[in-house]
N, C-alpha and C. Protein backbone atom coordinates (compact mmCIF):
# COMPACT_ATOMS: atom_id res chain seq x y z
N UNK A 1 0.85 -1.18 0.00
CA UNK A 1 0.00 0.00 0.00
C UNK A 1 0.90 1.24 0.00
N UNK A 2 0.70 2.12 -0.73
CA UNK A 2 1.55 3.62 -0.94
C UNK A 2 1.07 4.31 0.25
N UNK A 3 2.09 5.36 0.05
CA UNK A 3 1.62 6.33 1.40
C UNK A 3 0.28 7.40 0.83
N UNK A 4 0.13 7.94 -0.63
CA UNK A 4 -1.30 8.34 -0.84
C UNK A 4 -2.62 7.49 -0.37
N UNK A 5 -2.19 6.09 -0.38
CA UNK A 5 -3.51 5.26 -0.54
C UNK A 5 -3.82 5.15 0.83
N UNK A 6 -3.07 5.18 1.85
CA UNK A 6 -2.98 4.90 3.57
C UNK A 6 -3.62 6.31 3.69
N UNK A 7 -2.80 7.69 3.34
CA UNK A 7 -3.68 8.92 3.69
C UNK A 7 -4.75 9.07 2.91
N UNK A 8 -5.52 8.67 1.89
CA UNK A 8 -6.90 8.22 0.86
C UNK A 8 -7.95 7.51 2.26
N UNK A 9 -7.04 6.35 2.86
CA UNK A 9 -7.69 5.97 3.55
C UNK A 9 -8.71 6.33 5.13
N UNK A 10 -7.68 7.23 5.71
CA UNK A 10 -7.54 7.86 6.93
C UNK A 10 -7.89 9.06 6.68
N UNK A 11 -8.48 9.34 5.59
CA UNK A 11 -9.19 10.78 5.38
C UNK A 11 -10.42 10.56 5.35
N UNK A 12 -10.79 9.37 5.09
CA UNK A 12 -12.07 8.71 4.55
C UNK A 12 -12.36 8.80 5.90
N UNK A 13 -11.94 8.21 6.78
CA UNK A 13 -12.66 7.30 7.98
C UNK A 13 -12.39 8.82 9.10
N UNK A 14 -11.77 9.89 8.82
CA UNK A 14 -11.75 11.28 9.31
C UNK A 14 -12.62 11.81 9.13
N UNK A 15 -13.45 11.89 7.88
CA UNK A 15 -15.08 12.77 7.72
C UNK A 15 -16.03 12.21 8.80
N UNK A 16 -15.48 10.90 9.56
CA UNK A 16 -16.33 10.50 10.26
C UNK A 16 -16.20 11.01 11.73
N UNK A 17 -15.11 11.90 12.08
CA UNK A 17 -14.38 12.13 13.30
C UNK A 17 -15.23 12.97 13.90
N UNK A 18 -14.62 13.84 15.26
CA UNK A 18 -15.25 14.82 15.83
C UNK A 18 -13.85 15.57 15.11
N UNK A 19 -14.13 16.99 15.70
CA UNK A 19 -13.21 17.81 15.54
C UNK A 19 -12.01 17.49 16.05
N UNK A 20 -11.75 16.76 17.18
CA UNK A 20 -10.25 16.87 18.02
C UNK A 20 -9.82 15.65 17.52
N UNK A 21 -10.82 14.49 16.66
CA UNK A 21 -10.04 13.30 16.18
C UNK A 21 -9.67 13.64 14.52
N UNK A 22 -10.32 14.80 14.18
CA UNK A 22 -9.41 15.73 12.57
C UNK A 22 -8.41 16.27 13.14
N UNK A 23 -8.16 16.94 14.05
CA UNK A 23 -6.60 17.73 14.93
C UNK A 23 -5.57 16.35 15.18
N UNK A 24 -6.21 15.33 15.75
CA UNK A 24 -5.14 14.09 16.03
C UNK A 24 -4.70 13.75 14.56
N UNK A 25 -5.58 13.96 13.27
CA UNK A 25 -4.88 12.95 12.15
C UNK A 25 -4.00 14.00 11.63
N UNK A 26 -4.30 15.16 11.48
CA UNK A 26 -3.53 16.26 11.12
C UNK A 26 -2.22 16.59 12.02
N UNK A 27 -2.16 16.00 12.81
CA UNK A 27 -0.73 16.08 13.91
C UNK A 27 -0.41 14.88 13.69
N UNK A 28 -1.11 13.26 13.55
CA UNK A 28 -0.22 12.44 13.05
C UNK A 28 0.68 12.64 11.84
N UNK A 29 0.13 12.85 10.67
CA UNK A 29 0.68 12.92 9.51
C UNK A 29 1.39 13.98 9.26
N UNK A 30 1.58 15.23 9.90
CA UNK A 30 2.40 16.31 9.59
C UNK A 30 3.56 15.92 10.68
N UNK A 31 3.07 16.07 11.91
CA UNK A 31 4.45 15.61 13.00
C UNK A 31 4.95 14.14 12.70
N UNK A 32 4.35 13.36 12.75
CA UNK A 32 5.63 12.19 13.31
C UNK A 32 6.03 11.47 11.67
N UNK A 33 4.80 11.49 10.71
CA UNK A 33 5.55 11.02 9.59
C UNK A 33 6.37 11.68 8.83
N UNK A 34 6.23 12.98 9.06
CA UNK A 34 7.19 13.92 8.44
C UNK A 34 8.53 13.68 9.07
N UNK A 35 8.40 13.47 10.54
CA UNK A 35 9.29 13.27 11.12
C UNK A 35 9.72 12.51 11.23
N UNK A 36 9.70 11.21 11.27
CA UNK A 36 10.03 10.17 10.65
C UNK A 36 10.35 9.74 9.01
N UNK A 37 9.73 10.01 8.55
CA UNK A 37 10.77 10.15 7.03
C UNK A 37 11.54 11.48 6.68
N UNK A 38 11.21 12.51 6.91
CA UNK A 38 12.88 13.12 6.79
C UNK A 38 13.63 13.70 7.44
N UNK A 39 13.46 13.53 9.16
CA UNK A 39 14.81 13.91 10.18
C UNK A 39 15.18 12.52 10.64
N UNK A 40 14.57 11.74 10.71
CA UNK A 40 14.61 11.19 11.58
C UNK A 40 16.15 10.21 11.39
N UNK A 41 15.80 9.65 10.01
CA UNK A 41 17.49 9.19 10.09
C UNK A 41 18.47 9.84 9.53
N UNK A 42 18.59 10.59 9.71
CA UNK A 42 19.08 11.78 9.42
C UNK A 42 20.01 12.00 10.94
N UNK A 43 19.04 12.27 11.68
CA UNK A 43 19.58 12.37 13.33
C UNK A 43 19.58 11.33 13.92
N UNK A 44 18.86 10.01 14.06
CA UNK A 44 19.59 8.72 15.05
C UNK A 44 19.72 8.28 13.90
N UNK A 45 20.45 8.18 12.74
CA UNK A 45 20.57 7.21 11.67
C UNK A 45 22.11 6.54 11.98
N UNK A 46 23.30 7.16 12.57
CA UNK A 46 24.36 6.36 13.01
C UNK A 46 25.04 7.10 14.35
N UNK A 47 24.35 6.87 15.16
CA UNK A 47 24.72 7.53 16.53
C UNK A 47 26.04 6.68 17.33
N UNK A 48 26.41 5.27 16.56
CA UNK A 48 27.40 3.93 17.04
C UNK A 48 28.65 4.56 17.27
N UNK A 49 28.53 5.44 15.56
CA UNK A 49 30.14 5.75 15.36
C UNK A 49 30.45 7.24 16.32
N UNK A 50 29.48 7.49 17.13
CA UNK A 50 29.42 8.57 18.25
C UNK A 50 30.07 8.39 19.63
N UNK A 51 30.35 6.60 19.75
CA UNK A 51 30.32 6.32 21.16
C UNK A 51 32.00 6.46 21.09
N UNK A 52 32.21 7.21 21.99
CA UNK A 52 33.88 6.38 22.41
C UNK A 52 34.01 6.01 23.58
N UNK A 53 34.86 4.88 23.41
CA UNK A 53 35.23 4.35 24.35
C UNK A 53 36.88 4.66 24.92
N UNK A 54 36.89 4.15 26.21
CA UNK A 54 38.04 4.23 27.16
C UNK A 54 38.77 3.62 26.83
N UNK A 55 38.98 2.66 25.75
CA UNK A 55 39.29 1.25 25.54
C UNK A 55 39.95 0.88 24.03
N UNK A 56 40.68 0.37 23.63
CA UNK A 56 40.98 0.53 22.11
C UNK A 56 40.34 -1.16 21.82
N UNK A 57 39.78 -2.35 22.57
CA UNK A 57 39.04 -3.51 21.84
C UNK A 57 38.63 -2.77 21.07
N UNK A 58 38.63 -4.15 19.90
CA UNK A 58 37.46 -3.78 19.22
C UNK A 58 36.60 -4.54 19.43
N UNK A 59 35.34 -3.74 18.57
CA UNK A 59 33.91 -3.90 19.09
C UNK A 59 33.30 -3.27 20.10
N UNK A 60 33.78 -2.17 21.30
CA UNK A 60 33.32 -2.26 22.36
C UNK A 60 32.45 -1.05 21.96
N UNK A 61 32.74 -0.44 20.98
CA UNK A 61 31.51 0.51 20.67
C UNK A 61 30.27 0.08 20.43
N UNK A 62 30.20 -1.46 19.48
CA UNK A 62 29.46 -2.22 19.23
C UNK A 62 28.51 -2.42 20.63
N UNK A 63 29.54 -2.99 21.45
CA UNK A 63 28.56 -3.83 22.36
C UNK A 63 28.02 -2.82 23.57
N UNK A 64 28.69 -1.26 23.64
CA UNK A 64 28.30 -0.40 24.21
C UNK A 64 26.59 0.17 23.63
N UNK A 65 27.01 0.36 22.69
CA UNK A 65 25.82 0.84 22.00
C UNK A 65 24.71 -0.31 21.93
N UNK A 66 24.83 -1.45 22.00
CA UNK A 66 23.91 -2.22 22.18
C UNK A 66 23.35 -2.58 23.13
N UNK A 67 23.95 -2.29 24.34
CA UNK A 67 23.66 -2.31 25.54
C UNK A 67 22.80 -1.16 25.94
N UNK A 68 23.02 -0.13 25.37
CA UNK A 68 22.66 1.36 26.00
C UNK A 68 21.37 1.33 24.71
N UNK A 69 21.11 1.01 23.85
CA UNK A 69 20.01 1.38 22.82
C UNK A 69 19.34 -0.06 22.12
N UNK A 70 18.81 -1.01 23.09
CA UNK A 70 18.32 -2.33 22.87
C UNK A 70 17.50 -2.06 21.80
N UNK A 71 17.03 -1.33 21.41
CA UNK A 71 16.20 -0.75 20.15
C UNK A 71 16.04 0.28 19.72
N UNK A 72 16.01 0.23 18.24
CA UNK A 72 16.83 1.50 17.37
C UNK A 72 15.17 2.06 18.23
N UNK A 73 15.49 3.53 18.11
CA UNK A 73 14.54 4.59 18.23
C UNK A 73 13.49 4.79 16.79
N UNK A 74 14.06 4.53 15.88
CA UNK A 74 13.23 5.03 14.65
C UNK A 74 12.18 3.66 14.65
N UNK A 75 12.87 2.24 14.32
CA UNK A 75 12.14 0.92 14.65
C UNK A 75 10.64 1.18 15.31
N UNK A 76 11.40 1.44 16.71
CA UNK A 76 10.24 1.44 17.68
C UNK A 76 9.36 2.87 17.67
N UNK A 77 9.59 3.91 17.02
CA UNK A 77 8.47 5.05 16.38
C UNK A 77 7.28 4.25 15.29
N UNK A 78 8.24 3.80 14.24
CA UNK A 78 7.68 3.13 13.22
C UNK A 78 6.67 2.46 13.34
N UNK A 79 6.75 0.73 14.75
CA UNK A 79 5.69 0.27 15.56
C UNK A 79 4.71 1.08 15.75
N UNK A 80 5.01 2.04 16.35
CA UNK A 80 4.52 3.02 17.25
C UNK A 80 3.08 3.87 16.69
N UNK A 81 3.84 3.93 15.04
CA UNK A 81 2.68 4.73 14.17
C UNK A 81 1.86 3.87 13.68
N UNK A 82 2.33 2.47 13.53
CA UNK A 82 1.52 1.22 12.90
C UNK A 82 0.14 1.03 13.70
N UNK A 83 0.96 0.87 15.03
CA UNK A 83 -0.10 0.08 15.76
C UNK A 83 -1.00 1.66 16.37
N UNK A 84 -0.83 3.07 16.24
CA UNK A 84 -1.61 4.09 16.83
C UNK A 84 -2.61 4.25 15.31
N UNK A 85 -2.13 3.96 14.38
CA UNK A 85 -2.79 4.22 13.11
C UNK A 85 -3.71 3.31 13.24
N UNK A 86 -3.91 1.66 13.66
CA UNK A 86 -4.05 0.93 13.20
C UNK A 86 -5.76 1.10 13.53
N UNK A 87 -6.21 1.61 14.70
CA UNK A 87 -7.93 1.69 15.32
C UNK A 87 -8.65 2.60 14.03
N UNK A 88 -7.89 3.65 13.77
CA UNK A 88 -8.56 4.24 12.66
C UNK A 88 -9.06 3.74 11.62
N UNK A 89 -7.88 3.14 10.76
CA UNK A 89 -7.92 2.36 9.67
C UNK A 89 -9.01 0.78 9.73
N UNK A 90 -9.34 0.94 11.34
CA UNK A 90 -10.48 -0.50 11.70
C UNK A 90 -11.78 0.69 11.66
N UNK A 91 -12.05 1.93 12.10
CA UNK A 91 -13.07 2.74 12.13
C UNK A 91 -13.60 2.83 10.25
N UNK A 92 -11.90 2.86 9.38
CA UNK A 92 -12.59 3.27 7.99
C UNK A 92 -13.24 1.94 6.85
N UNK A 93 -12.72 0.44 7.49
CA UNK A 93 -12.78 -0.43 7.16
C UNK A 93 -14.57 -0.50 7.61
N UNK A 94 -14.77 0.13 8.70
CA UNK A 94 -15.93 -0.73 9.08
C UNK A 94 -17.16 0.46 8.07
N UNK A 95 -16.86 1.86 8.03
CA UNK A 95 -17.47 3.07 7.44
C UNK A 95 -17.82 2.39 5.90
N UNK A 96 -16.13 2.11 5.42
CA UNK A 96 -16.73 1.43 3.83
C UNK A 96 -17.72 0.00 3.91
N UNK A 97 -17.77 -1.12 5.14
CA UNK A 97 -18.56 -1.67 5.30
C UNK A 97 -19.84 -1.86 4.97
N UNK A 98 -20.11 -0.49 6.00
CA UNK A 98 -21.37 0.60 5.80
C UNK A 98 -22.05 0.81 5.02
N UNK A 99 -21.15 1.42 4.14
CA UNK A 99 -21.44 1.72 2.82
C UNK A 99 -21.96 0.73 1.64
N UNK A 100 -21.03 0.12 1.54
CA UNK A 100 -20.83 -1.26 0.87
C UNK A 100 -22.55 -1.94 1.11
N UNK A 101 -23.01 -1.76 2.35
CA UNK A 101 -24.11 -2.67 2.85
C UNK A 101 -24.94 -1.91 2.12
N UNK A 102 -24.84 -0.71 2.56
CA UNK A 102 -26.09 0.27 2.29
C UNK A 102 -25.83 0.64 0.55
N UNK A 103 -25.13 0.30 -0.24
CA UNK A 103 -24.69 0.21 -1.76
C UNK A 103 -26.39 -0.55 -2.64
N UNK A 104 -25.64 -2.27 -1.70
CA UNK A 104 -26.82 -3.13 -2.49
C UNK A 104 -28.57 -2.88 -2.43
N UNK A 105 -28.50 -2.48 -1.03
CA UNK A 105 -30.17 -2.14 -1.05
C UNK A 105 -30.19 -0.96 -1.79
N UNK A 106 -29.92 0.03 -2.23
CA UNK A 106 -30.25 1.56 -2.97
C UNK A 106 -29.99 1.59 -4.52
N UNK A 107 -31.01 2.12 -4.91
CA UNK A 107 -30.77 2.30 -6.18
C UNK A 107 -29.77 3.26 -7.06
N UNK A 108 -29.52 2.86 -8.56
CA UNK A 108 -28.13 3.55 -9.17
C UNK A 108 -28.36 4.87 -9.01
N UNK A 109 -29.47 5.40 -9.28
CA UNK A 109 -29.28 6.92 -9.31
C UNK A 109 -29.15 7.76 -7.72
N UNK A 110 -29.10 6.62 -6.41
CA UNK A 110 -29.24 7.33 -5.10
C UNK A 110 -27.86 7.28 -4.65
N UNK A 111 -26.87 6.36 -5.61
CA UNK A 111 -25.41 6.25 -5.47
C UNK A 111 -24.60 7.24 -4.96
N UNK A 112 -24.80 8.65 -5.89
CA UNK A 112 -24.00 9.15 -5.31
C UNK A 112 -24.33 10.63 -4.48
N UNK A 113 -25.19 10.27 -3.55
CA UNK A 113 -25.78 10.76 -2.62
C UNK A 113 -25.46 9.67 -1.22
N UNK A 114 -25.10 9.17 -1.50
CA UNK A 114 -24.43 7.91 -0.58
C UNK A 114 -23.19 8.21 -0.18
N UNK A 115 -22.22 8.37 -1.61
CA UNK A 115 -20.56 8.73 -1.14
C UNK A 115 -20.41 9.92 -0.84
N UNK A 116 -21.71 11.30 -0.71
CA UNK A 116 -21.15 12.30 -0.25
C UNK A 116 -21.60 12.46 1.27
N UNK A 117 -22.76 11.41 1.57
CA UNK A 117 -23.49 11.14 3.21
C UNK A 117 -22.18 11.14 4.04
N UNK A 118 -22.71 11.53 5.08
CA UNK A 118 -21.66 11.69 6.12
C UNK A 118 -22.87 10.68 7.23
N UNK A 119 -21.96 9.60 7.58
CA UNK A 119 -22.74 8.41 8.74
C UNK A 119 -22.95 9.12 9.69
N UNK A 120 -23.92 9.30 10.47
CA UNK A 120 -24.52 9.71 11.70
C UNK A 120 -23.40 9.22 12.77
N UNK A 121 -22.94 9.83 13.38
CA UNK A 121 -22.03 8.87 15.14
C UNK A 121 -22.74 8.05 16.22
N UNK A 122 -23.69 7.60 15.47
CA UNK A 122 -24.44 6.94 16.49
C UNK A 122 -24.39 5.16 16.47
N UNK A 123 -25.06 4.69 17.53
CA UNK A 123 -25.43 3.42 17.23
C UNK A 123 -23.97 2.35 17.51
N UNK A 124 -23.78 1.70 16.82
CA UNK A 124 -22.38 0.86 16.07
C UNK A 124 -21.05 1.77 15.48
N UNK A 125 -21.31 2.52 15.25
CA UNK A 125 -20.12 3.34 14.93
C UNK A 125 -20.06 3.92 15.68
N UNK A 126 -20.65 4.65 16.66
CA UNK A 126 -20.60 5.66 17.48
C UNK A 126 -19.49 4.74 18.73
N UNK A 127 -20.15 3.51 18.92
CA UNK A 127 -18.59 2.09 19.78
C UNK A 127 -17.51 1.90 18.94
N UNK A 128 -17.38 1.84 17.68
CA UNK A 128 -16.86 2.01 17.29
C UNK A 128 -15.49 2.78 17.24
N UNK A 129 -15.81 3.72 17.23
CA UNK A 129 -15.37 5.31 17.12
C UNK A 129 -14.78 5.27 18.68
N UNK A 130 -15.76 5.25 19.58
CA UNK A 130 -15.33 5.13 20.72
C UNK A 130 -14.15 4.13 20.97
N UNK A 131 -14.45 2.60 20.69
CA UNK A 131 -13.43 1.74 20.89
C UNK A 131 -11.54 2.52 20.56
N UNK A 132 -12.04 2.67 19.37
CA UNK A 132 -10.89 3.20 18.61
C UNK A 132 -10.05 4.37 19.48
N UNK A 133 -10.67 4.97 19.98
CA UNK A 133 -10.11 6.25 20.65
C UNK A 133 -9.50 5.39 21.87
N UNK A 134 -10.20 4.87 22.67
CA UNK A 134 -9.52 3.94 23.79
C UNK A 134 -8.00 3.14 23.22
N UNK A 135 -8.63 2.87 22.66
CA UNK A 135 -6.93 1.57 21.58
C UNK A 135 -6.08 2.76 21.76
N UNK A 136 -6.47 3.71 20.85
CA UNK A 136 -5.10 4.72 20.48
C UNK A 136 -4.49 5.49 21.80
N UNK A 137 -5.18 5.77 22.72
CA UNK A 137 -4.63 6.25 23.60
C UNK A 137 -4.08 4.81 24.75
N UNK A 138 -4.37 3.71 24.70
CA UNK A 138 -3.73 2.67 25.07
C UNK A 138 -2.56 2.61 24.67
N UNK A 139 -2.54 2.04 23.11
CA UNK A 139 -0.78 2.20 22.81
C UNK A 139 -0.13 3.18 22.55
N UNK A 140 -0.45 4.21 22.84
CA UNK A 140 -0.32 5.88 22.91
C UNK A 140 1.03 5.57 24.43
N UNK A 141 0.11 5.23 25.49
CA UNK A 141 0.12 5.02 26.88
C UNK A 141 1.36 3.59 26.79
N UNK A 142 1.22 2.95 26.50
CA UNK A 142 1.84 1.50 26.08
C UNK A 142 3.20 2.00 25.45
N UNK A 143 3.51 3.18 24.51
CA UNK A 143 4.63 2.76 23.36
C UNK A 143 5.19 3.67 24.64
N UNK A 144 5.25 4.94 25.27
CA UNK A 144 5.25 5.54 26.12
C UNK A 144 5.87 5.25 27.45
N UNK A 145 5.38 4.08 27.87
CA UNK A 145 5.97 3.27 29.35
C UNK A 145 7.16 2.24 28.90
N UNK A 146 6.58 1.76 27.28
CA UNK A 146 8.02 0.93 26.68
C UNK A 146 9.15 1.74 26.42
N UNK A 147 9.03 2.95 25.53
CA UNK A 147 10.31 3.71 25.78
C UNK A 147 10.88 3.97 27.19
N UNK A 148 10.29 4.18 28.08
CA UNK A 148 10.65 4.54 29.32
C UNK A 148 11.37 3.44 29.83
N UNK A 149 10.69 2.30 29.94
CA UNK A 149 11.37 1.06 30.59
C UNK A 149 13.05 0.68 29.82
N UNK A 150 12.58 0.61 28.49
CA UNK A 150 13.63 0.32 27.35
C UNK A 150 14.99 1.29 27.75
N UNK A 151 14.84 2.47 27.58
CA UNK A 151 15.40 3.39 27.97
C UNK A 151 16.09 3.94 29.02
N UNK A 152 15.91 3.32 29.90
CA UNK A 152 15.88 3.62 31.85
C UNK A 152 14.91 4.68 32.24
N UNK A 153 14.64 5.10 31.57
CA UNK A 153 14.07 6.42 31.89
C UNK A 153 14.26 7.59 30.66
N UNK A 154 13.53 9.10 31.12
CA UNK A 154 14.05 9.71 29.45
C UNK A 154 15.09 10.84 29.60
N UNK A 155 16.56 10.18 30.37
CA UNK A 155 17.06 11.15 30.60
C UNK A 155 18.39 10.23 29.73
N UNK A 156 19.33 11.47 28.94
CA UNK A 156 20.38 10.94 28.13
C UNK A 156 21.92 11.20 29.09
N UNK A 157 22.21 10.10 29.51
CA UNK A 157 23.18 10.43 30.62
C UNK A 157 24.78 10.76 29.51
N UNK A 158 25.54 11.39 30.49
CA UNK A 158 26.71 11.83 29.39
C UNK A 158 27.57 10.88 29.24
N UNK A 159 27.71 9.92 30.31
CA UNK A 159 28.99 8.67 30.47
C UNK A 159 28.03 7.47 30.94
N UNK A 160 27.86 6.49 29.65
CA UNK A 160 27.83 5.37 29.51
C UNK A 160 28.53 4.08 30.34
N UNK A 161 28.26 3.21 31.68
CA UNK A 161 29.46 2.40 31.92
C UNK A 161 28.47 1.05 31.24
N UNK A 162 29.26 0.67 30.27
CA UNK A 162 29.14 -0.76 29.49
C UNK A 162 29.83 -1.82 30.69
N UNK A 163 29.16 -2.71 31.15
CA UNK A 163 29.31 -3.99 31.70
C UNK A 163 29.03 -5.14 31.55
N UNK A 164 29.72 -5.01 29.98
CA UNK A 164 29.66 -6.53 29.17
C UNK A 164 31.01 -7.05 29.58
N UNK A 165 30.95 -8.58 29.72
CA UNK A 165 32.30 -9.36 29.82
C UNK A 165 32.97 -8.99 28.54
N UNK A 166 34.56 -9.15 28.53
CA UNK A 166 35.22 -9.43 29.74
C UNK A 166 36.14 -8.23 30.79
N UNK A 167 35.48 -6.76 30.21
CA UNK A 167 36.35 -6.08 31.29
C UNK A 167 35.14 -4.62 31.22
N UNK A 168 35.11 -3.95 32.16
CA UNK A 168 34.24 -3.17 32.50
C UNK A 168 35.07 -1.69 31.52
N UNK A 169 34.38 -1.29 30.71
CA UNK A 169 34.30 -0.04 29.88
C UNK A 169 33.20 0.99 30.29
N UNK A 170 33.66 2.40 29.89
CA UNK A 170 33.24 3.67 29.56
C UNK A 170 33.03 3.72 28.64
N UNK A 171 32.13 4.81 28.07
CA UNK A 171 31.79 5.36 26.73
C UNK A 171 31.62 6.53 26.69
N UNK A 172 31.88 7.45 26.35
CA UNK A 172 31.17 8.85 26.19
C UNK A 172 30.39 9.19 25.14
């Protein structure tokens, strides 16, 4: 799927939003995918060849940096947008559903008075809609406590001590 056809999609299932869930898609897609495709590796794209060590082994930058960044940062954004995108894209699946249902009973000429209807928020979509908002602020909440844990916390300390066998290293 292209990135027009994903935002085709999530625009669709947006006519269905309130106002503050058009502000959330418009801050997804301008902040983090923008930001994610063009700073992003750009700035953590090789942070390895950053580490020095106390130490002339080799590898210990390797195993410093692997120790200190168990997962790339961009990786786990990437997740991050998959699975926060993903309730929407179940809200627009179920809208074309909708549609789709309400297609076969109506006649050709009421067609396209159909694709410009805007679904009522009620009923099944209205849980829907609701569900979806819960999910997203779940793994909202979820990707959030994993960086934190992953991370130690969200503070970037200046001196690294790597305590991989077989001898205790620094990094800066």
């Amino acid at each position: 799927m292209s990135w027009p056809a994903l935002y085709a999609q999530l625009v669709g299932a947006n006519r269905h939003s309130t106002s503050l869930g058009k502000v959330w898609l418009s801050v997804l897609f301008i902040f983090r995918v923008m930001v994610l495709v063009v700073a992003a590796e750009s700035v953590w794209g090789d942070e390895q060849s950053d580490f020095t060590c106390n130490t002339l082994q080799p590898g210990c930058e390797n195993v410093c940096y692997d120790q200190f960044f168990p997962v790339s940062h961009i990786r786990l954004w990437c997740l991050q947008l998959v699975f926060v995108s993903t309730p929407t894209l179940l809200v627009a699946m179920y809208v074309a559903y909708r549609n789709h249902k309400d297609k076969k009973r109506l006649l050709q000429e009421e067609l396209e008075t159909l694709k410009k209807r805007r679904l009522p928020i009620a009923g099944a979509l209205w849980w829907t809609y609701a569900c979806s908002l819960v999910f997203r602020l779940l793994f909202e909440g979820g990707f959030m406590y994993a960086l934190y844990v992953v991370y130690d916390g969200f503070q970037m300390p200046r001196l690294v001590q790597c305590d991989q066998w077989p001898i205790l290293i620094h990094c800066v």
